[in-house]
N, C-alpha and C. Protein backbone atom coordinates (compact mmCIF):
# COMPACT_ATOMS: atom_id res chain seq x y z
N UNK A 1 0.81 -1.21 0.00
CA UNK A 1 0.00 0.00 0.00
C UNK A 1 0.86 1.27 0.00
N UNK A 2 2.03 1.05 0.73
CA UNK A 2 2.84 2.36 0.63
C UNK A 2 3.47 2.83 -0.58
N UNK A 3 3.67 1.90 -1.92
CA UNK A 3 4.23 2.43 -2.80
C UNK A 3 2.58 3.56 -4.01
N UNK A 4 1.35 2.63 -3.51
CA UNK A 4 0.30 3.34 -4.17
C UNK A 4 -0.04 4.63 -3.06
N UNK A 5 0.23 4.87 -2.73
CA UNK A 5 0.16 5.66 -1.78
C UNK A 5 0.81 6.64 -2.17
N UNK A 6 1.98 6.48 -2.47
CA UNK A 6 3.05 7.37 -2.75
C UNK A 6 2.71 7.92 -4.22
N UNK A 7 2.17 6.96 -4.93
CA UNK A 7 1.86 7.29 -6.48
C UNK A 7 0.72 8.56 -6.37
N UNK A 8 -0.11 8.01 -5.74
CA UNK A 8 -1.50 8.76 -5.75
C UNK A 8 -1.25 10.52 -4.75
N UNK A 9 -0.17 10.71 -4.22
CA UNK A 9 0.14 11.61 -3.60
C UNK A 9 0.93 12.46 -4.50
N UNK A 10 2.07 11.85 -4.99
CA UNK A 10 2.43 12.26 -6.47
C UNK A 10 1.56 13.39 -7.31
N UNK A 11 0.79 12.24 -8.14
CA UNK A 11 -0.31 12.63 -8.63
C UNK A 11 -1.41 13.97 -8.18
N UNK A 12 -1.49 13.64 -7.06
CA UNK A 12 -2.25 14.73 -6.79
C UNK A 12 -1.68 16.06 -6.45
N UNK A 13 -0.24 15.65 -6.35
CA UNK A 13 0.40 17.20 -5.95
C UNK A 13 1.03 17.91 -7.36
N UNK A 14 0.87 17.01 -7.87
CA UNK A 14 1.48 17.49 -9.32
C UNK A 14 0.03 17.92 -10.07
N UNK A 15 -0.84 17.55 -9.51
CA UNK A 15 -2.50 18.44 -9.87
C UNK A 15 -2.57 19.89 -9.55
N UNK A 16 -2.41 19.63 -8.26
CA UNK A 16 -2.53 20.63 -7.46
C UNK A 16 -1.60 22.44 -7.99
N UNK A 17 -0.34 21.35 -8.62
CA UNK A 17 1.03 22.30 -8.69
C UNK A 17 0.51 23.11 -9.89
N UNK A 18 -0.36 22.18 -11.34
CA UNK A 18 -0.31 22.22 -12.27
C UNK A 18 -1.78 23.16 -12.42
N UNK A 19 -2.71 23.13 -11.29
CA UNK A 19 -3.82 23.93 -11.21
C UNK A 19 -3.02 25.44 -10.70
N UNK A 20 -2.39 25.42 -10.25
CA UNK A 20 -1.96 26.75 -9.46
C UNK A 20 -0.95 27.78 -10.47
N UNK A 21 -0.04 26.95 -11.48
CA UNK A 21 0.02 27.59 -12.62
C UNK A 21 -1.11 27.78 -13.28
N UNK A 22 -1.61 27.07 -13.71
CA UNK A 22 -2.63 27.41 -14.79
C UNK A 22 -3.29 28.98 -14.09
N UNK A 23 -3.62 28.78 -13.08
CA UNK A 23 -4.36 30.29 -12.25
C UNK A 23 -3.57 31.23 -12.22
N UNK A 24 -2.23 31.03 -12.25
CA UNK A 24 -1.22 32.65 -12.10
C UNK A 24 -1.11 32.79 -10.95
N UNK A 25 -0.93 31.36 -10.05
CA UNK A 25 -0.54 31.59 -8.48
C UNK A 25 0.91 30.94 -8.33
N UNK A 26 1.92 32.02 -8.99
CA UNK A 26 3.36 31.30 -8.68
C UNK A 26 3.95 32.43 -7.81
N UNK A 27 4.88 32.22 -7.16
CA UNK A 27 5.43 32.87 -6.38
C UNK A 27 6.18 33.85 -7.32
N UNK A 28 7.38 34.38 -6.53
CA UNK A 28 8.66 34.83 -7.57
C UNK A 28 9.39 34.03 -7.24
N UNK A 29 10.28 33.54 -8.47
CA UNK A 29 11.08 32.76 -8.36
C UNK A 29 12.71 33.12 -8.44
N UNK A 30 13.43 32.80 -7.55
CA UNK A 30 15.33 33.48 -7.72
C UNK A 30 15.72 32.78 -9.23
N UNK A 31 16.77 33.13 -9.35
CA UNK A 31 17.47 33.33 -10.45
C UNK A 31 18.29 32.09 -10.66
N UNK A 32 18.12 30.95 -11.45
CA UNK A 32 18.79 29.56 -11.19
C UNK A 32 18.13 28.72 -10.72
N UNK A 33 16.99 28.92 -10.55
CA UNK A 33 16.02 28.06 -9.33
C UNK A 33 15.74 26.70 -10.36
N UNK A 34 15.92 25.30 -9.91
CA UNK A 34 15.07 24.76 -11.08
C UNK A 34 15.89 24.64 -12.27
N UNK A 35 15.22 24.13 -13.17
CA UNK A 35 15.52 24.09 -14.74
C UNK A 35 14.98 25.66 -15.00
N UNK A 36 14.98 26.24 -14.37
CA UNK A 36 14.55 27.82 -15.44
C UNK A 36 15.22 28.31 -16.57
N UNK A 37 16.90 27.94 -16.05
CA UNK A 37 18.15 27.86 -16.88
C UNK A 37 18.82 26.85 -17.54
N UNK A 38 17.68 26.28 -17.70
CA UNK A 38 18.42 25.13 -18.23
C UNK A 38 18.41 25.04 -19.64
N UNK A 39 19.05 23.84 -19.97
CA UNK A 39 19.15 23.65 -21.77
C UNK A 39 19.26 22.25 -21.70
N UNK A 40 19.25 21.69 -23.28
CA UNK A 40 19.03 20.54 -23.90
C UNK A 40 20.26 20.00 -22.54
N UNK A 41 21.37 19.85 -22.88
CA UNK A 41 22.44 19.19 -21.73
C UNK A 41 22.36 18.89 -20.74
N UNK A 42 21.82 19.90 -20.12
CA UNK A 42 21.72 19.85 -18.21
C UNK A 42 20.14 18.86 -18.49
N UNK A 43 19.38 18.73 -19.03
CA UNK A 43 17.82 17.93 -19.27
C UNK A 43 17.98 16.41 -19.49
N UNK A 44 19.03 16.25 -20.81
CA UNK A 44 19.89 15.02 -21.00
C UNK A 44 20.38 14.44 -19.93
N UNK A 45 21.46 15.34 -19.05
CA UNK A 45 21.93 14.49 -17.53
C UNK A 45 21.01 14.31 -16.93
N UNK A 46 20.32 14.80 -16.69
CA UNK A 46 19.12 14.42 -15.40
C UNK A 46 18.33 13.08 -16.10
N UNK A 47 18.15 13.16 -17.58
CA UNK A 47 17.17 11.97 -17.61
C UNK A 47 18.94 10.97 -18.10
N UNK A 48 19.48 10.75 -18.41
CA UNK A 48 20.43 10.01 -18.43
C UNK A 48 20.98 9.21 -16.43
N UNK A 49 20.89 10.32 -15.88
CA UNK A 49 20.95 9.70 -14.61
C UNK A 49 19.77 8.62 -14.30
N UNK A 50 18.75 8.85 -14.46
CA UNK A 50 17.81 7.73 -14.52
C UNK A 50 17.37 6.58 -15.23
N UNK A 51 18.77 6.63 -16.57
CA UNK A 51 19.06 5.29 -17.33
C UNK A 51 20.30 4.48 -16.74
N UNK A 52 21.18 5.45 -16.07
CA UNK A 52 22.30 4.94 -15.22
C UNK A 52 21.72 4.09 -14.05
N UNK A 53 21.10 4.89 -13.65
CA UNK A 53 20.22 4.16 -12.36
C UNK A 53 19.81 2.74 -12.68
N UNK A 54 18.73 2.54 -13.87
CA UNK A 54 18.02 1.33 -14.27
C UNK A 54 19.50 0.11 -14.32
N UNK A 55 21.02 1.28 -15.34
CA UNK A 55 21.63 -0.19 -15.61
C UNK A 55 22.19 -0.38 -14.60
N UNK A 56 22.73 0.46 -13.46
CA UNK A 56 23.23 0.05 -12.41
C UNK A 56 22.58 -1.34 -11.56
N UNK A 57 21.43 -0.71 -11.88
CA UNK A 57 20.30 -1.75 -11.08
C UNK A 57 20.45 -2.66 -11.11
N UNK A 58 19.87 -3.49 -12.56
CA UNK A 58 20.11 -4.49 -13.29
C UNK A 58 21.48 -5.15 -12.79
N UNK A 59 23.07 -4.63 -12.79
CA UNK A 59 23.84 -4.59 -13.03
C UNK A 59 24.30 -4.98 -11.33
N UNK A 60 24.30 -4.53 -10.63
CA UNK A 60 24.82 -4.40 -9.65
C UNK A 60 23.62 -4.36 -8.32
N UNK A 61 22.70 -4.34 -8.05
CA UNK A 61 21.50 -4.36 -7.37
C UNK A 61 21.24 -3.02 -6.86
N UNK A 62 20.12 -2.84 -5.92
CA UNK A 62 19.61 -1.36 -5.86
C UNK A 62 20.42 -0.55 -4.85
N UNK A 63 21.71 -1.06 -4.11
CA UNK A 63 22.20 -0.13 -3.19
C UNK A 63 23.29 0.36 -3.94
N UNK A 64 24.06 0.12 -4.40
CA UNK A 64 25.00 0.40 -5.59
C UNK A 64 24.08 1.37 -6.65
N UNK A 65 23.05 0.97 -7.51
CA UNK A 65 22.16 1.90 -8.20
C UNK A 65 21.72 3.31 -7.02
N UNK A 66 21.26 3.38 -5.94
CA UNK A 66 21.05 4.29 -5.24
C UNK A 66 22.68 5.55 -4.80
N UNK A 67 23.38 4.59 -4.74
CA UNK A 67 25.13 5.61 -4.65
C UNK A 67 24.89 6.24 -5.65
N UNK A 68 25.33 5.29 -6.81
CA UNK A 68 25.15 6.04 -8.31
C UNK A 68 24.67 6.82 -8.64
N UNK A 69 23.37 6.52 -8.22
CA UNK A 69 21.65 7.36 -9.02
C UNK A 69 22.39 8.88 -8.07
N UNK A 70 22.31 8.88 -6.47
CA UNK A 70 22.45 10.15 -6.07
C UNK A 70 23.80 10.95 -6.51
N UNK A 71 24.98 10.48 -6.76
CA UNK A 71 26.01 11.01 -6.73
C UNK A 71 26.12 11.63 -8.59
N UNK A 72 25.42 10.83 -9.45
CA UNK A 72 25.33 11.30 -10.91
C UNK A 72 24.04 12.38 -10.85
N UNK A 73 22.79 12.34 -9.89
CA UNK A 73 22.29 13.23 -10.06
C UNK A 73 22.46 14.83 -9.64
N UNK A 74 23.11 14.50 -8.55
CA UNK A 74 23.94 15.99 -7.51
C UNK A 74 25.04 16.33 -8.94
N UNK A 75 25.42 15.39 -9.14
CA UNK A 75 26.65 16.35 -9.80
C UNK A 75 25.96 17.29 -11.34
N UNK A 76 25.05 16.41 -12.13
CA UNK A 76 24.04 17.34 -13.12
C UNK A 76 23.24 18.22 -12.71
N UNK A 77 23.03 18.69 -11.27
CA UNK A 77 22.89 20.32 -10.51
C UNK A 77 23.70 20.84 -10.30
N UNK A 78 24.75 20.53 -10.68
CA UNK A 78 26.52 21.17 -10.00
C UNK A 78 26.61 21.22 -9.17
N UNK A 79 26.12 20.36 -7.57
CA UNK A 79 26.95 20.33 -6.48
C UNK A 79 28.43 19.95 -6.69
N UNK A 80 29.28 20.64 -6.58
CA UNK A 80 30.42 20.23 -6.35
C UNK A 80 31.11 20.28 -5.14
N UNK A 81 30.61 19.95 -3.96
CA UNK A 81 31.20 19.51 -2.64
C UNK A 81 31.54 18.18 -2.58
N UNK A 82 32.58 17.71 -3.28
CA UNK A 82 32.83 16.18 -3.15
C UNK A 82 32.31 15.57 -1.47
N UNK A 83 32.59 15.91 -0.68
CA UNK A 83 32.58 15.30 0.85
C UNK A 83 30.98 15.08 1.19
N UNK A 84 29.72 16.40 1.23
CA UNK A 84 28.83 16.28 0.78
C UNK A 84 28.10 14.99 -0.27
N UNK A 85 28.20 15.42 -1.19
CA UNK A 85 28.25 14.70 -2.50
C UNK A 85 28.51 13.04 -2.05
N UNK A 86 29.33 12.35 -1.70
CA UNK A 86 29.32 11.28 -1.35
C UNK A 86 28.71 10.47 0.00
N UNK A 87 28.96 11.85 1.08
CA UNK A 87 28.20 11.52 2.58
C UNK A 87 26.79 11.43 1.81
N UNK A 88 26.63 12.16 1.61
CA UNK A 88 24.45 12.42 1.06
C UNK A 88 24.39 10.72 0.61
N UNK A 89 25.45 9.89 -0.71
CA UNK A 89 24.91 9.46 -1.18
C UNK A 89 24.94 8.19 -0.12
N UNK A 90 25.91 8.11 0.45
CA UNK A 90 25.97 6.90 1.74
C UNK A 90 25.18 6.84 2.36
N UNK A 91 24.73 7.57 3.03
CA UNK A 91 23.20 8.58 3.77
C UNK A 91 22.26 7.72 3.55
N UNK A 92 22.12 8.34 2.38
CA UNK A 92 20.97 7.73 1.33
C UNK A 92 20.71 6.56 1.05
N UNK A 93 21.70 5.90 0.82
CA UNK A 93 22.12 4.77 0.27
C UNK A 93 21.21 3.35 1.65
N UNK A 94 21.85 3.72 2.77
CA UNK A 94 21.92 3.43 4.04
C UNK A 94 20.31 3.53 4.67
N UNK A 95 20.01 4.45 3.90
CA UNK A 95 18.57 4.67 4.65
C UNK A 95 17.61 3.97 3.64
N UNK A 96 17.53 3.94 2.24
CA UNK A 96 16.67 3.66 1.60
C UNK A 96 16.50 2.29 1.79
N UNK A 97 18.02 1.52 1.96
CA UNK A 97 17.93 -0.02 1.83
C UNK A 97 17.16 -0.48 3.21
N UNK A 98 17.60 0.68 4.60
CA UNK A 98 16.57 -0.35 5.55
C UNK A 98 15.18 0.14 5.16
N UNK A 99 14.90 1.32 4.86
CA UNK A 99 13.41 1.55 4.87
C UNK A 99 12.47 0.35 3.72
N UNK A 100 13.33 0.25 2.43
CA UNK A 100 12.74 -0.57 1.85
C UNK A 100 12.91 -2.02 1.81
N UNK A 101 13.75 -2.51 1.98
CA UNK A 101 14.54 -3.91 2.49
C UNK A 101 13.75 -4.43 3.33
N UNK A 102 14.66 -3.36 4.90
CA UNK A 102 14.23 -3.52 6.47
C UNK A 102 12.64 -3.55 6.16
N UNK A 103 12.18 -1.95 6.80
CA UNK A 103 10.68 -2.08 7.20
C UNK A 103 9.56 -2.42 5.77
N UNK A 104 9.89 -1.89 4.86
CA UNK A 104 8.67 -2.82 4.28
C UNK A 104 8.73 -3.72 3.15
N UNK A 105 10.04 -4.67 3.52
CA UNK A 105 10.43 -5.95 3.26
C UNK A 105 10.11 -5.91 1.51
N UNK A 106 10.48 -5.20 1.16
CA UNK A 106 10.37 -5.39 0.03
C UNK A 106 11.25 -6.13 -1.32
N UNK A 107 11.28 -6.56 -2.14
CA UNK A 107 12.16 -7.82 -2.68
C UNK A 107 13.63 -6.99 -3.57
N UNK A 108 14.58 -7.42 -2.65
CA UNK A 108 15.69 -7.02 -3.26
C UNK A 108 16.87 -7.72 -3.75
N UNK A 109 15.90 -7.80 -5.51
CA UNK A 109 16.95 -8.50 -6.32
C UNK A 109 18.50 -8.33 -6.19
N UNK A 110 19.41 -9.57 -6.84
CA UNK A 110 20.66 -9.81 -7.11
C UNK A 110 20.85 -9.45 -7.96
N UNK A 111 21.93 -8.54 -8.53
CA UNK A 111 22.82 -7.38 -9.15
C UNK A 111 22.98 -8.81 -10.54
N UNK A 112 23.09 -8.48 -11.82
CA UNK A 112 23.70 -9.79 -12.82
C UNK A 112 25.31 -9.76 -12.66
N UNK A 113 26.13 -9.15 -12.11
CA UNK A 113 26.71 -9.17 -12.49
C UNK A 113 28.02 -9.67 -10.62
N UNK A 114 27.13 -8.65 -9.55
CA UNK A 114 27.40 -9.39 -8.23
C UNK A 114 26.30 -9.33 -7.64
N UNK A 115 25.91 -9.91 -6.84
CA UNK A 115 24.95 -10.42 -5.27
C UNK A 115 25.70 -9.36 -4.51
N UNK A 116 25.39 -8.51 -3.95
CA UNK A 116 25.84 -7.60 -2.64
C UNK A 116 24.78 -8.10 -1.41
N UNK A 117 23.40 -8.85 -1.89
CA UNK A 117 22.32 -8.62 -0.80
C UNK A 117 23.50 -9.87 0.51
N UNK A 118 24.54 -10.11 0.63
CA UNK A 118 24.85 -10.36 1.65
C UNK A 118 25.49 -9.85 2.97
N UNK A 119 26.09 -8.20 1.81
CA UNK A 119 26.20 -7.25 2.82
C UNK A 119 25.07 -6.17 2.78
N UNK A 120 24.32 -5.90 2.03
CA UNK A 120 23.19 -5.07 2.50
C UNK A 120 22.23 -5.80 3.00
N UNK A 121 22.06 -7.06 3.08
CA UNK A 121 21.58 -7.55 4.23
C UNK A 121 21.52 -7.29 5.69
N UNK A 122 22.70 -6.94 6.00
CA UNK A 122 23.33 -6.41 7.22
C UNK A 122 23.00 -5.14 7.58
N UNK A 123 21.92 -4.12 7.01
CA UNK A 123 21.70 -2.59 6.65
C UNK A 123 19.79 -3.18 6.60
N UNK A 124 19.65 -4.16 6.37
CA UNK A 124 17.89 -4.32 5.98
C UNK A 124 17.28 -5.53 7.48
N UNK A 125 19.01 -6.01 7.80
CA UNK A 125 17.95 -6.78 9.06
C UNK A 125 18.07 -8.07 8.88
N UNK A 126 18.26 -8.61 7.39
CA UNK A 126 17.64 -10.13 6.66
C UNK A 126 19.21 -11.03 7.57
């Protein structure tokens, strides 16, 4: 239930977002905010990070894809705080596998290429 949950919340906030433009209820927005500035390149990385993600996935299983996914997506916003930049993705990394692993046991395939679920096992509880 928690992943439809999440869909349908989605959904409705992206209603919500998309009614409030349509009305001419946007704030002001700073300068850089967002894709405001963006172009074909910086649009490419961001959706290219989310093909990296899929092969990582496939490739290596979802805690390895989650390093990846965060550390290729920070860097196509230009964070460049390496120390940041890698703590966030460990962080991350660390938290997603117990929340989805751990508490709502959810099925976490073997990488084709290595099995890690014997040390992120150790992070989910199993």
């Amino acid at each position: 239930s928690m992943p439809m949950a999440l869909a349908i919340g989605l959904i409705l906030g992206g209603l919500w977002l998309a009614l409030r433009a349509f009305r001419g209820k946007v704030g002001n927005l700073k300068a850089g905010y967002g894709f405001l500035d963006s172009n074909l390149p910086r649009i490419a990385l961001v959706v290219g990070c989310g093909a990296l993600f899929v092969l990582i996935f496939w490739l290596f299983g979802y805690f390895v894809a989650i390093l990846a996914g965060y550390i290729c997506t920070l860097t196509a916003f230009g964070v460049k705080d390496k120390i940041k930049v890698i703590t966030g993705a460990v962080i991350m990394a660390i938290v997603l596998q117990w929340l989805f692993m751990g508490v709502m046991r959810l099925n976490d395939p073997k990488g084709v290429l290595i099995d890690l679920r014997p040390y992120t096992n150790l992070i989910s509880g199993d």
